[in-house]
Protein backbone atom coordinates (compact mmCIF):
# COMPACT_ATOMS: atom_id res chain seq x y z
CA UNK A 1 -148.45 -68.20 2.40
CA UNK A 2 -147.52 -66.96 5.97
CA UNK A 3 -144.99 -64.47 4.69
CA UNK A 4 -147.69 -63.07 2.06
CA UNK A 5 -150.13 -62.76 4.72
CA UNK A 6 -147.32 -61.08 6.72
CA UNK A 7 -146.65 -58.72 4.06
CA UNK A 8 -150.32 -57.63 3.40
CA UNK A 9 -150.69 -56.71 7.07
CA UNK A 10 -147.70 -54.82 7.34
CA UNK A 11 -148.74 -53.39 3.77
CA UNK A 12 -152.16 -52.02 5.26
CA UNK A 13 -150.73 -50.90 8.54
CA UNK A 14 -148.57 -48.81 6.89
CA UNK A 15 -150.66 -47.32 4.70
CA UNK A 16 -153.00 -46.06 7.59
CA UNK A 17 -150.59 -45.07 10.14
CA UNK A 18 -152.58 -42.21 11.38
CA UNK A 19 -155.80 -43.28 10.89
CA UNK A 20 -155.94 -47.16 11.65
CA UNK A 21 -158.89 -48.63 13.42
CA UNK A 22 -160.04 -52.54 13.44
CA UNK A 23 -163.07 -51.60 11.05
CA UNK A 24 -160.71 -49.69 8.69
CA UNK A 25 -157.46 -52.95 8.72
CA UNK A 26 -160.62 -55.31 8.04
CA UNK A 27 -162.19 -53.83 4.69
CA UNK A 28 -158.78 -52.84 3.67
CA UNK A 29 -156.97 -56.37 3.90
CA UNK A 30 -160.30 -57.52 1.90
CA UNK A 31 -159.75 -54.85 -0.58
CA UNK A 32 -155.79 -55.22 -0.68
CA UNK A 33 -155.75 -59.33 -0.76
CA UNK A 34 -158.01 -59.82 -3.80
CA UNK A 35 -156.54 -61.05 -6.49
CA UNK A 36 -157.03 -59.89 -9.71
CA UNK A 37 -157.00 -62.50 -11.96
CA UNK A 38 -159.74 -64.64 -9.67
CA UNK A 39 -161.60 -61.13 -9.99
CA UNK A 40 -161.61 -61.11 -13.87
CA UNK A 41 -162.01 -64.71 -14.21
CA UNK A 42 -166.16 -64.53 -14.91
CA UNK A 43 -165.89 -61.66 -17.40
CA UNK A 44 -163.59 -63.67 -18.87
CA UNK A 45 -165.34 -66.77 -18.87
CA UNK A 46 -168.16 -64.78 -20.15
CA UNK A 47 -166.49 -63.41 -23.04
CA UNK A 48 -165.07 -67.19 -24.26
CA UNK A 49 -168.29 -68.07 -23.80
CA UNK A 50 -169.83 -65.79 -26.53
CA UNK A 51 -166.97 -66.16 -28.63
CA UNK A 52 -167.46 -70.31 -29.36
CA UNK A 53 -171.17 -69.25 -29.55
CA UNK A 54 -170.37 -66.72 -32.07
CA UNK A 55 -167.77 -69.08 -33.92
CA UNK A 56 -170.42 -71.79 -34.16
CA UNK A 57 -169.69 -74.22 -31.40
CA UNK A 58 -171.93 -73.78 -28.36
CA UNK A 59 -171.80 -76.75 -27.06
CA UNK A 60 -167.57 -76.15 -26.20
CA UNK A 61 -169.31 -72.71 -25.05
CA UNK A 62 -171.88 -74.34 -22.89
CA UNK A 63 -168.89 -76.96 -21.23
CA UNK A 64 -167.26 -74.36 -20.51
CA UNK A 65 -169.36 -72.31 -17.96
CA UNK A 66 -170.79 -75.88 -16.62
CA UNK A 67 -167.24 -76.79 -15.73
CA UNK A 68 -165.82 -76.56 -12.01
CA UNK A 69 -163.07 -73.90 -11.92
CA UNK A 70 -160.15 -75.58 -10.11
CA UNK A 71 -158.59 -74.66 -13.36
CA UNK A 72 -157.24 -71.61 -14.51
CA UNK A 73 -159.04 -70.28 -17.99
CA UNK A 74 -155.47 -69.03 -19.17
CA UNK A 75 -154.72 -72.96 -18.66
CA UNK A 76 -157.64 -73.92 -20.80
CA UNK A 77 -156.55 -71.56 -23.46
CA UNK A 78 -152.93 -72.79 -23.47
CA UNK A 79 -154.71 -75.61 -24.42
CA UNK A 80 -156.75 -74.12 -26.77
CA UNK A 81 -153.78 -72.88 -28.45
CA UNK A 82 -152.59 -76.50 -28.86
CA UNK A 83 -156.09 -77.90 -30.42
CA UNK A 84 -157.55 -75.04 -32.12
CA UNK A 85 -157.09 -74.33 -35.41
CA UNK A 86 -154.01 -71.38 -35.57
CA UNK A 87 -156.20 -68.82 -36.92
CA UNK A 88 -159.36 -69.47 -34.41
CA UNK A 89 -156.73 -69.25 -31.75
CA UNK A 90 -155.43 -66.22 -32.75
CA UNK A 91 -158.53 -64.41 -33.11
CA UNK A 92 -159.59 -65.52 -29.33
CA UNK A 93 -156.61 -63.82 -27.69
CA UNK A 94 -156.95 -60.72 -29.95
CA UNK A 95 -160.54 -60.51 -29.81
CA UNK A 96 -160.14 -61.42 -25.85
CA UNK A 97 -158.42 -57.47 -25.90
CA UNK A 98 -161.50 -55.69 -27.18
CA UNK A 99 -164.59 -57.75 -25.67
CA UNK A 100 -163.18 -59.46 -22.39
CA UNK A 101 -161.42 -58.05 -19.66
CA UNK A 102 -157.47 -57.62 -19.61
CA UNK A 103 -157.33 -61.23 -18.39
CA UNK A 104 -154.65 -62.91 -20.36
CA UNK A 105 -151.70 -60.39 -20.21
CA UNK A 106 -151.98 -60.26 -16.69
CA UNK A 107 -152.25 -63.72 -16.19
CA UNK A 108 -149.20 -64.18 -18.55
CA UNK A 109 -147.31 -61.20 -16.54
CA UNK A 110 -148.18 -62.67 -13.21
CA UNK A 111 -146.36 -66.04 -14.12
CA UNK A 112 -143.29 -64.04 -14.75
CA UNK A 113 -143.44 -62.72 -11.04
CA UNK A 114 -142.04 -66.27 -10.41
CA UNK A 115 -144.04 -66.80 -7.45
CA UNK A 116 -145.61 -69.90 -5.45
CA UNK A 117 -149.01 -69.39 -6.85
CA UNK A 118 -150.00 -67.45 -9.81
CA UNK A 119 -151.76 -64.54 -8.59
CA UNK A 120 -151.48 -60.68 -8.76
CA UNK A 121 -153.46 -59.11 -5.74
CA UNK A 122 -154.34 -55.64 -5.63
CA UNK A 123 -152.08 -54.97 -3.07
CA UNK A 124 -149.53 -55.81 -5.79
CA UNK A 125 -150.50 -53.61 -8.16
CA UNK A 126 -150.60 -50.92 -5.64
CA UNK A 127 -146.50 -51.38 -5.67
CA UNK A 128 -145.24 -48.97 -9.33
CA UNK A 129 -142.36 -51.62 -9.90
CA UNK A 130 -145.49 -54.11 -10.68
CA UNK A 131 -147.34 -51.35 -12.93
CA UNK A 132 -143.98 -50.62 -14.56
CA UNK A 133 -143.35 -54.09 -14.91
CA UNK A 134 -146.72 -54.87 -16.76
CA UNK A 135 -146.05 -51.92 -19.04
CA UNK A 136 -142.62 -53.35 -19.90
CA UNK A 137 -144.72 -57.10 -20.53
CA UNK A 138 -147.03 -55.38 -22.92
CA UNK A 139 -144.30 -53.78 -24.86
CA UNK A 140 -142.43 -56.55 -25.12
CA UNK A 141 -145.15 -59.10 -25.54
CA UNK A 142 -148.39 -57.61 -27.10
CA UNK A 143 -146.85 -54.20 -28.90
CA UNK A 144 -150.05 -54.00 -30.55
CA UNK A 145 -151.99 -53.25 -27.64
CA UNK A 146 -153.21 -50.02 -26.65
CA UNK A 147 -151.94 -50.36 -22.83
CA UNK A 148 -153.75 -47.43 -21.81
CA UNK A 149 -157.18 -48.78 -22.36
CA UNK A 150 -155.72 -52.23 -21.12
CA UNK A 151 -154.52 -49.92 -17.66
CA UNK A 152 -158.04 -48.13 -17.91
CA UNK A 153 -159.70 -51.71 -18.11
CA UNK A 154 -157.50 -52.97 -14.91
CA UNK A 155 -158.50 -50.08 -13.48
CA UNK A 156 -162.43 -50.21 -14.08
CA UNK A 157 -161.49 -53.46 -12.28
CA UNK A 158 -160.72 -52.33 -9.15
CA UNK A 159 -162.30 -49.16 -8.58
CA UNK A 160 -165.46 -52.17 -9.20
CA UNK A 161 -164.21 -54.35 -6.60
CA UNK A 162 -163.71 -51.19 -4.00
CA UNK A 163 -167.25 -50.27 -4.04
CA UNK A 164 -168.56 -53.38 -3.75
CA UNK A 165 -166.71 -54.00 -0.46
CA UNK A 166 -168.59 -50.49 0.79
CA UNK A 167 -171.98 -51.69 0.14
């Protein structure tokens, strides 16, 4: 944890080096150490949510946005995958592309990073080996996809969690 906290500050400094004030290192660490999957999390809950109410079981929709979120929802889904029904599962992850946020991919992508704690920060997706890197995922892993809507979603995402740190 120290060295990522280490690298964040050194990543902001650097990016102001002309410019840098208190004020301006505060909201950008803020911005910069957000991760992106905690960020999508609700819209993604949301959109799992509506899908079990849609596929006739809202009372698995219902548990799910009573339950306390220690939990990852790409865990719960791995799970899903294991006690749903193969075509119900499939049509949650495909459907998750169209009416939830870019969630899952990046979730999956992030694991691949190898790291202590699954997480992909914003400050990591600033970097263009990590963009690259997710484009190369989504070749690989969901061809299907149209990865510029998915990069337009991710995106959306943080131009989203920008302004809502200026207000």
């Amino acid at each position: 944890m120290i060295d990522l906290e280490e690298k964040l500050v050194e990543f902001v400094i650097n990016k102001h080096p002309d410019d840098f004030s208190l004020e301006l290192f505060k909201r950008e660490y803020d911005h910069y150490s957000r991760d992106l999957l905690d960020e999508m999390e609700p819209g993604f809950l949301l959109y799992l949510h509506t899908f079990f109410q849609d596929e006739g079981m809202p009372h698995l929709a219902d548990a799910l946005n009573v339950a306390d979120p220690p939990v990852h929802l790409a865990d719960v889904v791995r799970d899903f995958k294991r006690s749903l029904k193969p075509d119900l599962y499939g049509r949650l992850v495909e459907h998750s592309f169209y009416y939830g946020p870019p969630y899952l991919p990046l979730f999956q992508f992030a694991e691949q990073l190898r790291r202590p704690l699954t997480s992909l920060t914003l400050m990591d997706w600033e970097d263009n080996s990590i963009r690259e890197g997710f484009a190369k995922f989504m070749g690989k892993y969901c061809p299907d996809n149209e990865l510029p809507e998915i990069l337009a979603a991710i995106e959306k995402y943080i131009k989203h969690l920008r302004n809502s740190l200026s207000q």
